[in-house]
Protein backbone atom coordinates (compact mmCIF):
# COMPACT_ATOMS: atom_id res chain seq x y z
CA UNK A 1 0.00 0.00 0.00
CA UNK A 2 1.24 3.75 -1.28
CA UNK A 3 1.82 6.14 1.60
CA UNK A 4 0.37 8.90 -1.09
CA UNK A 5 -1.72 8.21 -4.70
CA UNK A 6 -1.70 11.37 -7.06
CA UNK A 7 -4.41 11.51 -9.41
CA UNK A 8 -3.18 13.53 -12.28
CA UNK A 9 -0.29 14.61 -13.74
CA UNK A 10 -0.65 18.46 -14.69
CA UNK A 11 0.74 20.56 -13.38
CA UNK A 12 -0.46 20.37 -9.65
CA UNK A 13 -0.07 16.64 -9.76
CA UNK A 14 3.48 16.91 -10.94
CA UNK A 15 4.19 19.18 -8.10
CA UNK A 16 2.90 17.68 -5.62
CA UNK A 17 4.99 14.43 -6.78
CA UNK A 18 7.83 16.44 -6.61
CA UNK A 19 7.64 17.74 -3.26
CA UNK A 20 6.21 14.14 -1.90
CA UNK A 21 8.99 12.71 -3.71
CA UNK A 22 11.57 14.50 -1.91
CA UNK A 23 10.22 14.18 1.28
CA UNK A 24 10.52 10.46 1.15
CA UNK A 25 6.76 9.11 0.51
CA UNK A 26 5.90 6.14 -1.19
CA UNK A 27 3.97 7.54 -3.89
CA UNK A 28 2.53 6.68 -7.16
CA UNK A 29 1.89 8.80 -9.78
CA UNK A 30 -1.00 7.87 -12.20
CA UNK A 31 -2.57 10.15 -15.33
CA UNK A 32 -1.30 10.97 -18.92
CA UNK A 33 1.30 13.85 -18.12
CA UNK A 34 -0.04 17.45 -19.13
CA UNK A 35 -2.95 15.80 -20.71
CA UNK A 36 -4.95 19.15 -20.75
CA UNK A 37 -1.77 20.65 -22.21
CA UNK A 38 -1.37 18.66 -24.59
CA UNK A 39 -4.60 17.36 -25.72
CA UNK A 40 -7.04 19.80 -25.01
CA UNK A 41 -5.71 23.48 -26.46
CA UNK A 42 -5.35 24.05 -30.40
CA UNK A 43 -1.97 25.07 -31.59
CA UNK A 44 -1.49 28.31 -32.11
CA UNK A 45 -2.44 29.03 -28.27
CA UNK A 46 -0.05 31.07 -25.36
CA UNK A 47 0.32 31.14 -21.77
CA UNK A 48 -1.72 34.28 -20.53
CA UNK A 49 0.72 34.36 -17.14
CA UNK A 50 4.42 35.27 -17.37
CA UNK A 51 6.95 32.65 -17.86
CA UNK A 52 8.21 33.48 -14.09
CA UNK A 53 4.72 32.24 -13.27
CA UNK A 54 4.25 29.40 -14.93
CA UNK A 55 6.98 27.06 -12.86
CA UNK A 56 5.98 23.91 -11.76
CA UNK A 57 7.08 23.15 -8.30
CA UNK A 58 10.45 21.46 -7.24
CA UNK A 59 11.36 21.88 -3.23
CA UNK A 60 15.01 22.93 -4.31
CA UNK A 61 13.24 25.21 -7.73
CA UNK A 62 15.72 23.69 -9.74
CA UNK A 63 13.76 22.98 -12.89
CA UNK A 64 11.93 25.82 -13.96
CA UNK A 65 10.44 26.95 -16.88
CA UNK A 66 13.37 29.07 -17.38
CA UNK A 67 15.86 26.46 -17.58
CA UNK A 68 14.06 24.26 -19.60
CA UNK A 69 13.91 27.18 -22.31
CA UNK A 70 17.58 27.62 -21.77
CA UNK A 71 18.50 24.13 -22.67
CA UNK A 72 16.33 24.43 -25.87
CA UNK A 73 17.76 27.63 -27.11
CA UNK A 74 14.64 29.64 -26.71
CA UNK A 75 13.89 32.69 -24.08
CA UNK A 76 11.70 32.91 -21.65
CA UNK A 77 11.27 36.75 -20.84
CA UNK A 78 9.24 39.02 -18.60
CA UNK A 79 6.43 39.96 -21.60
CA UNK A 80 7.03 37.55 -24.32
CA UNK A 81 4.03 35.29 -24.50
CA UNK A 82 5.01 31.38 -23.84
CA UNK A 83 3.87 28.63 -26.66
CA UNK A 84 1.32 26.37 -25.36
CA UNK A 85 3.21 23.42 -27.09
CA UNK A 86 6.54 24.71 -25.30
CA UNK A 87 4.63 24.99 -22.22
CA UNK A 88 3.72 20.97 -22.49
CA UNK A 89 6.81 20.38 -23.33
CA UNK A 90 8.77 21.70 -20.37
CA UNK A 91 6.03 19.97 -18.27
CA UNK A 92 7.22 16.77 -19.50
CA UNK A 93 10.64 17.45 -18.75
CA UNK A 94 9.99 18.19 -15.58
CA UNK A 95 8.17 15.03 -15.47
CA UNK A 96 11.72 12.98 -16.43
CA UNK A 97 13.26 14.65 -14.05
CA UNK A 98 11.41 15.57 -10.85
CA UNK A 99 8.97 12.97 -10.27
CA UNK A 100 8.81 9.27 -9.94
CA UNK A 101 7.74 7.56 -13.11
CA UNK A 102 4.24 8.24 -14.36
CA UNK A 103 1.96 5.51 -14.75
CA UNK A 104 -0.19 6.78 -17.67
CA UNK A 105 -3.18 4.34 -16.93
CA UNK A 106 -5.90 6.89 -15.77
CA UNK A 107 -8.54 6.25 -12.89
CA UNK A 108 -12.25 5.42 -13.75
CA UNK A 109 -13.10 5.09 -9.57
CA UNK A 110 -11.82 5.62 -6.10
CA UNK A 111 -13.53 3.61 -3.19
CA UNK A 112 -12.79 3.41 0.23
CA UNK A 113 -10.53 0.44 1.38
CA UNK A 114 -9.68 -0.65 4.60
CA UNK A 115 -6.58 1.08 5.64
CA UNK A 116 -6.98 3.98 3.12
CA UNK A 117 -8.41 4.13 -0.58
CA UNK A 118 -8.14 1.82 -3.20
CA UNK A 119 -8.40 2.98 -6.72
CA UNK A 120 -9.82 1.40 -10.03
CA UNK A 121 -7.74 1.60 -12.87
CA UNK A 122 -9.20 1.60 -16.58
CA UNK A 123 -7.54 -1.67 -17.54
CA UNK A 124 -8.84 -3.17 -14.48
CA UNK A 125 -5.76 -3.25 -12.11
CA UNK A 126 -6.83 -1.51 -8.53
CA UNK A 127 -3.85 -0.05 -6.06
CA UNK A 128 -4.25 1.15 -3.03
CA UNK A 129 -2.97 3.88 -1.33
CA UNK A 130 -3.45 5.25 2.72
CA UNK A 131 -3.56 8.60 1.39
CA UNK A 132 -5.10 10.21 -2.23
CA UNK A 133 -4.55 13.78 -4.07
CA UNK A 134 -6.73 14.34 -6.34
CA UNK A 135 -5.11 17.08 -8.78
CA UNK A 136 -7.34 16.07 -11.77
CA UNK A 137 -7.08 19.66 -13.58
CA UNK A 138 -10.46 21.03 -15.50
CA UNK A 139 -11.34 18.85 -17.66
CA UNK A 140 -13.93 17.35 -15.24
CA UNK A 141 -15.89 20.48 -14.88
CA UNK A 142 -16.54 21.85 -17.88
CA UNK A 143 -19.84 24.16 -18.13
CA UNK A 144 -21.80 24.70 -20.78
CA UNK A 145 -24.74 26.64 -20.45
CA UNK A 146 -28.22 25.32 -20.25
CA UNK A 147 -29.82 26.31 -23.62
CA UNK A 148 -27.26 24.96 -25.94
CA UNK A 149 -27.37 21.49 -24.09
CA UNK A 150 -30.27 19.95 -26.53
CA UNK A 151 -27.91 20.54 -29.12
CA UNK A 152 -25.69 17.65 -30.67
CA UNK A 153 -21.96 17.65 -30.46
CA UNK A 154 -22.14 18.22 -33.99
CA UNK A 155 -23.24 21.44 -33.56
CA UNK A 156 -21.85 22.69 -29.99
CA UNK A 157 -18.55 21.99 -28.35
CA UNK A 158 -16.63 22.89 -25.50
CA UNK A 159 -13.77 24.94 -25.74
CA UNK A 160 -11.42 22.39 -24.31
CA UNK A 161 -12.47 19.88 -26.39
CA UNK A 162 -10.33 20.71 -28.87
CA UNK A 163 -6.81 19.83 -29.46
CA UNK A 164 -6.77 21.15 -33.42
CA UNK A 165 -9.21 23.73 -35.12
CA UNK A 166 -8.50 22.70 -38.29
CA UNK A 167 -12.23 21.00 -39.47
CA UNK A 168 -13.70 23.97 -39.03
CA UNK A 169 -11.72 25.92 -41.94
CA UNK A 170 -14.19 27.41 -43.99
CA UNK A 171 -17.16 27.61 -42.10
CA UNK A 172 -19.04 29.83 -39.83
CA UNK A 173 -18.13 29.13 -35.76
CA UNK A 174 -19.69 31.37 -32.91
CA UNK A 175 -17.70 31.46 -29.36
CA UNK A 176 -19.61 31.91 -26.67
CA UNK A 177 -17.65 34.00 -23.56
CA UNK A 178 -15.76 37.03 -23.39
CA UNK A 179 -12.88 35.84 -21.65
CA UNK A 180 -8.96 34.44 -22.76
CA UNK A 181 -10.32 31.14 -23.64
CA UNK A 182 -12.82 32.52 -26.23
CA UNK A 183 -11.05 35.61 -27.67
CA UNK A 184 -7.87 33.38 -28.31
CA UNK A 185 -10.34 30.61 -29.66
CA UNK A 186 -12.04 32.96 -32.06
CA UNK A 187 -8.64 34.61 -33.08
CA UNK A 188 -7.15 31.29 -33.93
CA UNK A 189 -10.42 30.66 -35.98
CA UNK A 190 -10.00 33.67 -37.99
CA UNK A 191 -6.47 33.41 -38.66
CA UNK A 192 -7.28 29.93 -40.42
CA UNK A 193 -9.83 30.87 -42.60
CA UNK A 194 -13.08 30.60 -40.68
CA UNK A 195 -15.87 33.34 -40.18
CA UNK A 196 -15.78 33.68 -36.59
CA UNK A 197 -17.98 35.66 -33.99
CA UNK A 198 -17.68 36.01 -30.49
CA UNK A 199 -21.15 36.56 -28.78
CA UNK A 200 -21.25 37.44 -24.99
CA UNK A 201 -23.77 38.53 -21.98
CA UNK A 202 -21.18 41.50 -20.97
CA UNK A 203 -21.48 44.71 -22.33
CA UNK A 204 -18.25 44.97 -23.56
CA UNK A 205 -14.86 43.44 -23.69
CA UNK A 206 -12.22 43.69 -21.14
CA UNK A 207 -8.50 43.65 -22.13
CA UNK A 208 -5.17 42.92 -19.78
CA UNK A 209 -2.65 45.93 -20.40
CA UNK A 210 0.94 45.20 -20.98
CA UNK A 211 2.67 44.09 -18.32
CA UNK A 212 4.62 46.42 -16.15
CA UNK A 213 8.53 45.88 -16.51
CA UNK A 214 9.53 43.33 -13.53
CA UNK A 215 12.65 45.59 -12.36
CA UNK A 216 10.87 48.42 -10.36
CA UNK A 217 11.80 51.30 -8.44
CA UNK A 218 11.43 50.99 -4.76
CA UNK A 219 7.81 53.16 -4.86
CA UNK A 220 6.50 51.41 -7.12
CA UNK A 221 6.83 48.31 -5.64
CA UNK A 222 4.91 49.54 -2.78
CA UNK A 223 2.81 51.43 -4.19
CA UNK A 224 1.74 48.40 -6.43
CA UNK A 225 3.41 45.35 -6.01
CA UNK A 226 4.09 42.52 -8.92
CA UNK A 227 3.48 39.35 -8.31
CA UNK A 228 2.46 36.05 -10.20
CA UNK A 229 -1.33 37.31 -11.04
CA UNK A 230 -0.64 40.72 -12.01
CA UNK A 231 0.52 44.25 -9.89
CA UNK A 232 -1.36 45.50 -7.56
CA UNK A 233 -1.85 44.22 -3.44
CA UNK A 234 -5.27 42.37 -3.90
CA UNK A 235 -3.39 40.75 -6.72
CA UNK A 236 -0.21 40.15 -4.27
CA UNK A 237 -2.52 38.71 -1.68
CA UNK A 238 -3.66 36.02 -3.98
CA UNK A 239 -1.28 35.29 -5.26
CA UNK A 240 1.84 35.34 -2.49
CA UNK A 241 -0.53 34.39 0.85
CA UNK A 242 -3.04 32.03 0.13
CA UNK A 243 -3.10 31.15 3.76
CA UNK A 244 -4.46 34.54 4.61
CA UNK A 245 -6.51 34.14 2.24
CA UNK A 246 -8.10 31.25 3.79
CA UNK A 247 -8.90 33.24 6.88
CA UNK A 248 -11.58 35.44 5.26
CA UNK A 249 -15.14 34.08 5.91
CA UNK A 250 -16.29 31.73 3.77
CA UNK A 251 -19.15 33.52 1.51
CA UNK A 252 -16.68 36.20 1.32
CA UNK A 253 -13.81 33.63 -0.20
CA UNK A 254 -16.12 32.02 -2.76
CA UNK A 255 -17.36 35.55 -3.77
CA UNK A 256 -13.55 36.28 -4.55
CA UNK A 257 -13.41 32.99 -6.26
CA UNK A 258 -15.82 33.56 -8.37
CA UNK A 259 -15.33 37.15 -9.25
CA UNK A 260 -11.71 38.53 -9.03
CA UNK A 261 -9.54 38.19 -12.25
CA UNK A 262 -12.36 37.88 -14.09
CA UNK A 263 -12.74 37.51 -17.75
CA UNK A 264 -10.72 39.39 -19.87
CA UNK A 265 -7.76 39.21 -22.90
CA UNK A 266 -4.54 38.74 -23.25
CA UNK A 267 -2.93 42.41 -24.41
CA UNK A 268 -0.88 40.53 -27.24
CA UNK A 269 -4.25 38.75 -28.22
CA UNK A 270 -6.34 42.31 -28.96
CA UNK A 271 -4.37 42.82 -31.93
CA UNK A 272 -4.75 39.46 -33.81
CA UNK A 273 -8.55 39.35 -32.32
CA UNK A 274 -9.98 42.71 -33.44
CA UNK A 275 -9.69 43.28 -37.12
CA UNK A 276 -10.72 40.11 -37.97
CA UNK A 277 -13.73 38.70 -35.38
CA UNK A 278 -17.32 40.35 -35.58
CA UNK A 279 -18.35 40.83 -31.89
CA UNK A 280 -22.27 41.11 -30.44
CA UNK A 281 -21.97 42.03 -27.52
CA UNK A 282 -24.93 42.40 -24.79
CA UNK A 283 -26.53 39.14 -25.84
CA UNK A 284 -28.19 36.24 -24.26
CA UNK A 285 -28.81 33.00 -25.56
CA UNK A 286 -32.49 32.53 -25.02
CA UNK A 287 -32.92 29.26 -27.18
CA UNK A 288 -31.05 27.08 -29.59
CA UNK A 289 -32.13 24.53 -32.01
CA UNK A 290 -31.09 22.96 -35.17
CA UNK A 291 -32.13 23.71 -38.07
CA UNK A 292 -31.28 22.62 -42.08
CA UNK A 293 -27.92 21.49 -40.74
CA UNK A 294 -26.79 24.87 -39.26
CA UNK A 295 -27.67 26.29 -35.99
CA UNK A 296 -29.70 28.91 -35.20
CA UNK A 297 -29.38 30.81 -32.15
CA UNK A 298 -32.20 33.24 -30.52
CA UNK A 299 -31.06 36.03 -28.37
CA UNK A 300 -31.88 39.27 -26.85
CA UNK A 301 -29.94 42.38 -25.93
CA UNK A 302 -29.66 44.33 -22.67
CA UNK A 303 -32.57 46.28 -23.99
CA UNK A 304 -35.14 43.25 -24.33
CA UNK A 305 -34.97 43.34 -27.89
CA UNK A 306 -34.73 39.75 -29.69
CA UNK A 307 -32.15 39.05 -32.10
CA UNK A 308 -31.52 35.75 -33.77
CA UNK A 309 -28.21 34.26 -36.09
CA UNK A 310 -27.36 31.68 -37.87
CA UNK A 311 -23.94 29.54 -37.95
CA UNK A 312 -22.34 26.29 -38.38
CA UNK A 313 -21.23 25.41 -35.04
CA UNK A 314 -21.20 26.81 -31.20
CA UNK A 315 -17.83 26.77 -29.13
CA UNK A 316 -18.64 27.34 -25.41
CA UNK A 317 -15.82 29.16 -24.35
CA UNK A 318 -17.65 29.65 -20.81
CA UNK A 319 -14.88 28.22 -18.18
CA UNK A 320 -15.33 25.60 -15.47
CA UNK A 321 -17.73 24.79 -12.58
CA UNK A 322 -15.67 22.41 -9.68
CA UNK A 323 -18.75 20.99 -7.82
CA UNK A 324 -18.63 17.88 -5.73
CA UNK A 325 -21.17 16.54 -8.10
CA UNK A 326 -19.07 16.30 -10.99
CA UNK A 327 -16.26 14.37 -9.40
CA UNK A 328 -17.41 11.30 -10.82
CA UNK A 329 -15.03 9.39 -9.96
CA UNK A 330 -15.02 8.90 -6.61
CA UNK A 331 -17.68 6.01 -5.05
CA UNK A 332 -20.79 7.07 -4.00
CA UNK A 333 -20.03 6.91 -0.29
CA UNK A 334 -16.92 8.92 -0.89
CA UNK A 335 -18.58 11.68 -2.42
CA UNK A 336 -21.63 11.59 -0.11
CA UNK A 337 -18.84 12.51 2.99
CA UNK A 338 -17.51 15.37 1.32
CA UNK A 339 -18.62 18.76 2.73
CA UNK A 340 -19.16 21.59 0.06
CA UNK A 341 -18.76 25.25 0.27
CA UNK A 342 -21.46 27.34 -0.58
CA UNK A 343 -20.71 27.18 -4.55
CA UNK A 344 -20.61 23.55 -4.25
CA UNK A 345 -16.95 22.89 -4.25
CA UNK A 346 -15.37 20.54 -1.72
CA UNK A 347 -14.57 22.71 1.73
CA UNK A 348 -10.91 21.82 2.36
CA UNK A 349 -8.61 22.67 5.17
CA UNK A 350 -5.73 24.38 6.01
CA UNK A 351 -3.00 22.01 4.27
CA UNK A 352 -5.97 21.04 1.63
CA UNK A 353 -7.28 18.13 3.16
CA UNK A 354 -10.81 17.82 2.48
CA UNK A 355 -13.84 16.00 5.36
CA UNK A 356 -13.16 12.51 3.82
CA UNK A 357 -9.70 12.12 5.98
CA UNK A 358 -7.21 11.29 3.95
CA UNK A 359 -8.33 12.71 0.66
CA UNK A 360 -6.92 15.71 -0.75
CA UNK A 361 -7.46 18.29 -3.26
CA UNK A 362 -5.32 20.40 -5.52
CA UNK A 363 -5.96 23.35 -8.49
CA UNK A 364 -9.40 24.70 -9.48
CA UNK A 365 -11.51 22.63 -6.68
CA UNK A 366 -9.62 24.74 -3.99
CA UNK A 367 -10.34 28.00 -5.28
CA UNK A 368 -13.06 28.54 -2.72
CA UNK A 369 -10.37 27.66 0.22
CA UNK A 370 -7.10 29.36 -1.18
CA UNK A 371 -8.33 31.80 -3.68
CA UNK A 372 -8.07 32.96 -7.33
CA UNK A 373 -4.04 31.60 -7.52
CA UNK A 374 -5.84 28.10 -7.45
CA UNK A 375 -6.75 28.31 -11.34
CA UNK A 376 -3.34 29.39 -12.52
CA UNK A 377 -0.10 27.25 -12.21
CA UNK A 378 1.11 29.68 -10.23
CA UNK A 379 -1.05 28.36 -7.51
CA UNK A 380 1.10 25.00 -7.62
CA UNK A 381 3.96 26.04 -5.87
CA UNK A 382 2.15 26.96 -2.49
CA UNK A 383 -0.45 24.09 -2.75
CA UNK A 384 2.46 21.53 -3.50
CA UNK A 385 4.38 21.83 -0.38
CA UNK A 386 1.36 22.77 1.90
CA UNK A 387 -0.72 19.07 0.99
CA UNK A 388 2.67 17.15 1.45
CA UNK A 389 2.91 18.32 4.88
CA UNK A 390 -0.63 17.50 5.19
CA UNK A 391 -0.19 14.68 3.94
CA UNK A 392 2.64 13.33 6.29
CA UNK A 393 0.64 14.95 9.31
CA UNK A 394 -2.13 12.39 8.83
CA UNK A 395 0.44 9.59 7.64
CA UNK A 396 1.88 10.34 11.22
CA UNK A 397 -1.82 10.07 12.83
CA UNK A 398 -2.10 6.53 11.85
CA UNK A 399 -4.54 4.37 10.45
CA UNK A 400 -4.56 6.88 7.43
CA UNK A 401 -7.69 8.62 7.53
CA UNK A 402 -8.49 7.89 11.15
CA UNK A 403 -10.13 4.67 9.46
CA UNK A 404 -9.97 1.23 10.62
CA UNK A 405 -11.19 -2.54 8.89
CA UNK A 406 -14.75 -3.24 9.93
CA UNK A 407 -16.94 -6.44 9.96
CA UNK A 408 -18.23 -7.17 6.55
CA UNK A 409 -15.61 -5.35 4.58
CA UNK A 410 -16.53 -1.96 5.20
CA UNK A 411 -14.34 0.49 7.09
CA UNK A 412 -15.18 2.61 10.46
CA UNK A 413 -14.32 6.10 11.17
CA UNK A 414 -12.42 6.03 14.36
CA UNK A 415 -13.75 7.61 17.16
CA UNK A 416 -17.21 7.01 16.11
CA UNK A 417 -20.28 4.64 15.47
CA UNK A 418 -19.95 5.20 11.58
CA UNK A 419 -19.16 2.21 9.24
CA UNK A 420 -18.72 2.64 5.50
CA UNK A 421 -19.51 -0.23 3.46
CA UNK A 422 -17.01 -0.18 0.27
């Protein structure tokens, strides 16, 4: 049995790895390395954060993004925009060289097992492990919104379904969002040939400004601080001190969550994006339906007036929802003792250990606990060393998750009545 299972291999899982690794667990590893990376954004696509904050997480910071741009021959500089496919690419080295090997099976279910978790692989193998981190990225908790959902996946995608935009050379495509995800979509689109539009509820689009130079005066620095989400000290208090962070109360954490950093381009994508993508702006989608192989979308302004369109096919460029209800891979009686803060993420504690002893989180679930550095890699760094020592704190209880074997194969919580059939 593992002293510590990571589910996942982005770049929280790799981090966490990393720091586990050194500390002397024994750990496996399991998930297709920068999966998301690598499978799930078209080429053409750059990091919206600064190379400086885009490192995965070593305990000695020995193999940063930096480095591994260094040993290619290419720069990674304060304000020059990082390749997606470079970005992958340096997460796989850091893989080779920072973490145990991966096992690239992935895992359809975690149960409870006496002594800790046991978890079902997809070619049918099961190990077990007295402690789990779950750092399973996005991809899990994609949202699309209600009115395009009776349409077929002919017609509607999400925007992180797609590794290549290629098929859709030609035709007509309408993003849905106003954020990085679909201005960079649409941009991409319309670079390649396709008539793209970008159609969004807000009443106008918000751009990032060019990043301030990192070398700065004294003043400024106090004045408005840099760090890895931008200048400014709400920004530095994300970012830097996540565990202050967690002390706010809870409605106000989850209203942070939700709205700080909100959506908004990349400054280097505004000039690719605006001469060639028609924008309506204002609009809600009030119905959708298929029609003579095209799609035709009903709307209606911030004035109440109805509007309608044509087009080929719908990317929903509109983010990521991390409920407990979409983590369907856990068992039913793993899920059911998971307590949710109030926007239905799991509630997790101070070193990211969630009410199911023993299980952890890491990346966008955590948002709600640690704030808005939880959906950037950036957020890796402070997560990855924080759940390790969690982790060897409830190693160090015993039993791993304060459970022990009961009769009939179930397990009991210690110190209580409860048993929990597997």
């Amino acid at each position: 049995m593992y002293d510590l299972l990571v589910v996942g291999a982005g770049p929280y899982g790799l981090s966490i790895a990393s720091h586990a690794a050194a500390a002397g667990l024994n750990l496996r590893v399991v998930g297709r390395p920068m999966a998301s990376w690598r499978d799930h954004m078209p080429r053409g696509m750059f990091l919206k954060s600064e190379p400086w904050a885009s490192n995965l997480s070593d305990p000695q910071g020995k193999w940063r993004l930096d480095v591994y741009c260094a040993e290619q021959g290419m720069t990674a500089r304060h304000g020059e925009p990082i390749p997606v496919e470079t970005f992958a690419s340096y997460g796989l080295w850091f893989a080779r060289h920072a973490v145990p090997p991966v096992d690239e099976r992935m895992v359809r279910a975690l149960r409870f097992c006496p002594g800790g978790f046991e978890a079902l692989l997809d070619d049918g193998e099961a190990l077990r492990a007295r402690t789990v981190a779950l750092a399973i990225g996005v991809l899990p908790f994609t949202e699309v919104p209600s009115t395009l959902k009776t349409l077929t996946p002919i017609h509607v995608s999400h925007s992180s379904d797609h590794s290549d935009l290629e098929r859709f050379r030609g035709r007509d495509v309408t993003v849905i969002g106003g954020g990085q995800a679909a201005l960079e979509t649409a941009a991409i689109l319309a670079e390649q040939g396709t008539r793209a539009r970008v159609l969004a509820r807000a009443p106008h689009l918000n751009w990032n400004d060019v990043p301030s130079p990192r070398e700065r005066s004294p003043w400024q620095s106090v004045r408005s601080p840099l760090s890895g989400l931008g200048c400014g000290w709400r920004n530095w208090l994300y970012s830097e001190r996540p565990a202050w962070f967690r002390l706010l109360p809870e409605a106000r954490r989850a209203h942070i969550a939700e709205t700080a950093l909100g959506p908004a381009g990349a400054w280097w994508v505004r000039e690719r994006f605006e001469p060639v993508v028609e924008v309506r702006l204002g609009q809600r989608i009030t119905s959708a339906y298929e029609s003579g192989g095209r799609v035709r979308l009903e709307t209606v302004g911030r004035s109440g007036e109805p509007t309608s369109l044509e087009t080929d096919h719908v990317i929903a460029a509109t983010g990521f929802r991390a409920t407990c209800g979409r983590l369907g891979l856990l068992a039913e009686n793993v899920r059911g003792g998971l307590e949710a803060v109030s926007d239905g993420s799991p509630a997790v504690g101070r070193d990211f250990e969630s009410s199911v002893p023993g299980l952890f989180f890491a990346g966008l679930t955590t948002a709600s606990g640690f704030g808005p550095a939880m959906r950037f890699v950036h957020g890796a760094t402070f997560t990855a060393g924080t759940l390790v020592r969690g982790v060897r704190r409830r190693l160090r209880s015993g039993d791993s998750g304060s459970r022990i074997p009961a009769p009939g194969g179930g397990v009991r919580l210690a110190g209580t009545g409860v048993v929990i059939r597997s």
